[in-house]
C-alpha atoms as a PDB file:
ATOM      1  CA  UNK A   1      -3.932  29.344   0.380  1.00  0.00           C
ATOM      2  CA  UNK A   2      -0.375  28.619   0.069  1.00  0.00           C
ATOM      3  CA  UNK A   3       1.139  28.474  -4.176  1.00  0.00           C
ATOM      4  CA  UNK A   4       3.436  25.635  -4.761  1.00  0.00           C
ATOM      5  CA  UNK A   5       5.935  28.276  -6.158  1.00  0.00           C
ATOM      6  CA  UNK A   6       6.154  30.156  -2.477  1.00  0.00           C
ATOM      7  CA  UNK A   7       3.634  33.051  -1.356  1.00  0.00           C
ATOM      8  CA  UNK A   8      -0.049  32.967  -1.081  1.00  0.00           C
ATOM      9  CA  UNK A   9      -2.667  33.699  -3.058  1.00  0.00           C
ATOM     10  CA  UNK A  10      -6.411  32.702  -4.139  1.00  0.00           C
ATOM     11  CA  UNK A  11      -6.495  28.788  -4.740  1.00  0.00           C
ATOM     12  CA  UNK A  12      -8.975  26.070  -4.899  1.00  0.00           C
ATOM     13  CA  UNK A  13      -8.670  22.841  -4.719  1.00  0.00           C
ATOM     14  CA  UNK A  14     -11.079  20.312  -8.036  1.00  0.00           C
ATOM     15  CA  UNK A  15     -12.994  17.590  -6.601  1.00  0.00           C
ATOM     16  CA  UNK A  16     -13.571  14.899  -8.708  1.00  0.00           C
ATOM     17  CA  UNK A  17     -15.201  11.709  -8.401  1.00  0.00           C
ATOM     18  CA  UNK A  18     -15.850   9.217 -11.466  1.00  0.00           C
ATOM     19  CA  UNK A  19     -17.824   5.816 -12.323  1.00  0.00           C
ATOM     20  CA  UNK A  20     -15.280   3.140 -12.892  1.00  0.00           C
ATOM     21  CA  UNK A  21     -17.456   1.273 -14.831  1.00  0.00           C
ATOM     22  CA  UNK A  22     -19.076   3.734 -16.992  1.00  0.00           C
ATOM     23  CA  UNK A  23     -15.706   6.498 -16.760  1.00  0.00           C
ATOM     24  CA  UNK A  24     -18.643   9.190 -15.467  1.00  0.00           C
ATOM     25  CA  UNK A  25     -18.710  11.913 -13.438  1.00  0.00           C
ATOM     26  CA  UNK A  26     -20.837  11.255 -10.381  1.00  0.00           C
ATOM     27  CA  UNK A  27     -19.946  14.016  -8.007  1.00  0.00           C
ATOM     28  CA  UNK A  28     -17.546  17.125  -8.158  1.00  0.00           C
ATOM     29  CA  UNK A  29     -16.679  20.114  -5.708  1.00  0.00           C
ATOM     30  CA  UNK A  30     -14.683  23.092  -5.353  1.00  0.00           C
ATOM     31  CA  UNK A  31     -12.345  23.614  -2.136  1.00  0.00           C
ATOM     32  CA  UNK A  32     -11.521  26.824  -1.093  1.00  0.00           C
ATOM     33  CA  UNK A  33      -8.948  25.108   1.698  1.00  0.00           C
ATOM     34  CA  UNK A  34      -5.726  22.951   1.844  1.00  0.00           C
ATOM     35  CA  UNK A  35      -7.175  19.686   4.013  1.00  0.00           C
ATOM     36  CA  UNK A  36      -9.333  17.773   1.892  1.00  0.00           C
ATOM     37  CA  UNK A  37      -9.951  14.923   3.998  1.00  0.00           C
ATOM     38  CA  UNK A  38     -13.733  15.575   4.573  1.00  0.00           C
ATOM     39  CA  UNK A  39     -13.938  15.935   1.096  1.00  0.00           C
ATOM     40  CA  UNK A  40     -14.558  11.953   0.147  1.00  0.00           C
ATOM     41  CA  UNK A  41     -17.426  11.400   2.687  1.00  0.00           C
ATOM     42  CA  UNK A  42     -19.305  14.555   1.600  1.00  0.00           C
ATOM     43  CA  UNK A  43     -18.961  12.833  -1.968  1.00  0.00           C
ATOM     44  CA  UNK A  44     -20.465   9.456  -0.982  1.00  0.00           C
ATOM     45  CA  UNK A  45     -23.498  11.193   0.964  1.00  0.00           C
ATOM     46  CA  UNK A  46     -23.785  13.282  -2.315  1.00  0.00           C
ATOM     47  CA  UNK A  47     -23.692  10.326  -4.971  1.00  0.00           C
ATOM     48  CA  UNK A  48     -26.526   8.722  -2.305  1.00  0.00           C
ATOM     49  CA  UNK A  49     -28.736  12.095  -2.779  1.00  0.00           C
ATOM     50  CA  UNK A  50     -28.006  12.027  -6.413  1.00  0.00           C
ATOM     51  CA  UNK A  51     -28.735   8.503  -7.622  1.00  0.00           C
ATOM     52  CA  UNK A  52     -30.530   6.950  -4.142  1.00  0.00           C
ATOM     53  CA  UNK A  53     -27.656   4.278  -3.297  1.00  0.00           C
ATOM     54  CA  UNK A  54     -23.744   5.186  -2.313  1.00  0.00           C
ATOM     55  CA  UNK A  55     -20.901   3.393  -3.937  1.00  0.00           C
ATOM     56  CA  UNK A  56     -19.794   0.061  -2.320  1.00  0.00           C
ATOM     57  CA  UNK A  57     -16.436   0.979  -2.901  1.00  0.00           C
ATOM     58  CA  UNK A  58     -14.498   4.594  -3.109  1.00  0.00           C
ATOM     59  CA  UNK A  59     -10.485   5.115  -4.240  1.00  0.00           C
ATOM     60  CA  UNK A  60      -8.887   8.047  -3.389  1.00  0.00           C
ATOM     61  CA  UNK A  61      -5.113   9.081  -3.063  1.00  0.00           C
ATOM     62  CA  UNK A  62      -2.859   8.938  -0.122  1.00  0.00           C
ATOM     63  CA  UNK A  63      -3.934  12.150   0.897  1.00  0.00           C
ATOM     64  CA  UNK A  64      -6.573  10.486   2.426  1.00  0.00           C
ATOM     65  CA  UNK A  65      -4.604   7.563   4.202  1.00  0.00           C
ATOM     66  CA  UNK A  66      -5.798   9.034   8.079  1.00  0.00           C
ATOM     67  CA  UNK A  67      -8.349   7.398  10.772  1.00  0.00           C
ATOM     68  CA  UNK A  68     -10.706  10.218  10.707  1.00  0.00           C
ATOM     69  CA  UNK A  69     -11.112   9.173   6.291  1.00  0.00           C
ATOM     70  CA  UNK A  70     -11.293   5.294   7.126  1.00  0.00           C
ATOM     71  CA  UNK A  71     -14.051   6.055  10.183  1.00  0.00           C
ATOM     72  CA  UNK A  72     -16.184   7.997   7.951  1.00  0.00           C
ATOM     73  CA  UNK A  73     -16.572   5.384   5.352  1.00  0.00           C
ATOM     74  CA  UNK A  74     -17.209   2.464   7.534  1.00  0.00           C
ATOM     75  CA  UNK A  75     -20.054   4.531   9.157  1.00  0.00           C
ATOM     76  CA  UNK A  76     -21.105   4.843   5.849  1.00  0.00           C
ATOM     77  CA  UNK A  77     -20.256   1.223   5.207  1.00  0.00           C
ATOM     78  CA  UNK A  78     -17.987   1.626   2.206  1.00  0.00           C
ATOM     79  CA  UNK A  79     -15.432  -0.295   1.364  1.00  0.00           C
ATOM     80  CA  UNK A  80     -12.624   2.724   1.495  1.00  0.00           C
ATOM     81  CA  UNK A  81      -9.753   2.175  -0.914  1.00  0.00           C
ATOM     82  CA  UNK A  82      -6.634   4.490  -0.720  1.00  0.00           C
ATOM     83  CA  UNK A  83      -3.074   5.046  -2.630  1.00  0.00           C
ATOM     84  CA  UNK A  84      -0.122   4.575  -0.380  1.00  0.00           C
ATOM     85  CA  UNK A  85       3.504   5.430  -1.734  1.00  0.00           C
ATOM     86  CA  UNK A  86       5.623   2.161  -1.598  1.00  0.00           C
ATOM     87  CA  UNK A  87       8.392   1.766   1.628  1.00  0.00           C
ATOM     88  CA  UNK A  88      11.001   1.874  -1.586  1.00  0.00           C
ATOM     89  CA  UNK A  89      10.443   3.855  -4.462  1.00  0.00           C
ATOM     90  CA  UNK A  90       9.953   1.433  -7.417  1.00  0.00           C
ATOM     91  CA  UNK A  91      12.189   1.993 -10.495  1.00  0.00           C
ATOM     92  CA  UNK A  92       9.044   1.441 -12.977  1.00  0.00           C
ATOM     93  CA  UNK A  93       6.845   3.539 -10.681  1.00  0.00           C
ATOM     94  CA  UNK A  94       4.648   1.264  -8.275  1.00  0.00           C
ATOM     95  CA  UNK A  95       2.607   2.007  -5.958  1.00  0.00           C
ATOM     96  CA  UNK A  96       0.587   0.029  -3.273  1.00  0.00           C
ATOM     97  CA  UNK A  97      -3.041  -0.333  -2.983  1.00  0.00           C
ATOM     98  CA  UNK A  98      -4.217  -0.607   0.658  1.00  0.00           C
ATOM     99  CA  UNK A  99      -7.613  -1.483   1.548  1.00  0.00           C
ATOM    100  CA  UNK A 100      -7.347  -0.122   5.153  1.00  0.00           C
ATOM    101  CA  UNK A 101     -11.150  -1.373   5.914  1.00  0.00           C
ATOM    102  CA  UNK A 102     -10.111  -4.815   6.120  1.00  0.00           C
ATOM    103  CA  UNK A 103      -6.565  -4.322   6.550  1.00  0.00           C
ATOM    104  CA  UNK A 104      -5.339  -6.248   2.989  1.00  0.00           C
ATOM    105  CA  UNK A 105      -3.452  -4.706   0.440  1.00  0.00           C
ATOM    106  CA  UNK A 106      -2.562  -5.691  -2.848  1.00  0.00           C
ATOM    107  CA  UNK A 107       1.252  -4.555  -4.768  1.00  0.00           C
ATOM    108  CA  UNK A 108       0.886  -3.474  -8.363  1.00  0.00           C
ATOM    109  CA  UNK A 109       3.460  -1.280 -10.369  1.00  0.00           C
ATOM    110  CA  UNK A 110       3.103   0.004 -13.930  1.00  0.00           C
ATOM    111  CA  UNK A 111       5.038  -1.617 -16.825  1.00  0.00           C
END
């Protein structure tokens, strides 16, 4: 895989995913490729083989703002969260919360 420094060279990318409530780690997996986007449906069909139930809601980064992410969970019929950078950088560092399954989103920033 590509470095972030230039060149190439063996990389992986940590998959985590955590417990809001409880700050445990449900699921984790280790990607040997630069697209991650499959990576937060084969977590929620994990956590259901795990513990017999799949989350009613998943967050993950902007990474996985795309169509193909957002199809996956409703099929799964997850509420899919996502981080999206704001349309103007924030001086305190915001960012946006978009719930793209039912199209609201919510502004926060960090004081």
């Amino acid at each position: 895989m590509p470095n972030k420094e230039g060149g190439y060279a063996p990389n992986y990318t940590p998959m985590v995913t955590t417990d809001s409530h409880s700050g445990s780690i449900v699921d984790c997996d280790l990607l040997s490729e630069v697209t991650e986007s499959g990576a937060a449906a084969e977590a929620v069909d994990r956590i259901e083989q795990t513990f017999g139930q799949k989350p009613k809601k998943f967050l993950t980064d902007a990474g996985n703002n795309s169509g193909y992410v957002m199809q996956q969970m409703e099929q799964r019929n997850v509420a899919g969260y996502r981080l999206a950078l704001p349309a103007t950088p924030s001086p305190i560092g915001g960012f946006e919360l978009m719930n793209e399954v039912n199209s609201a989103s919510v502004t926060s920033s960090a004081n």
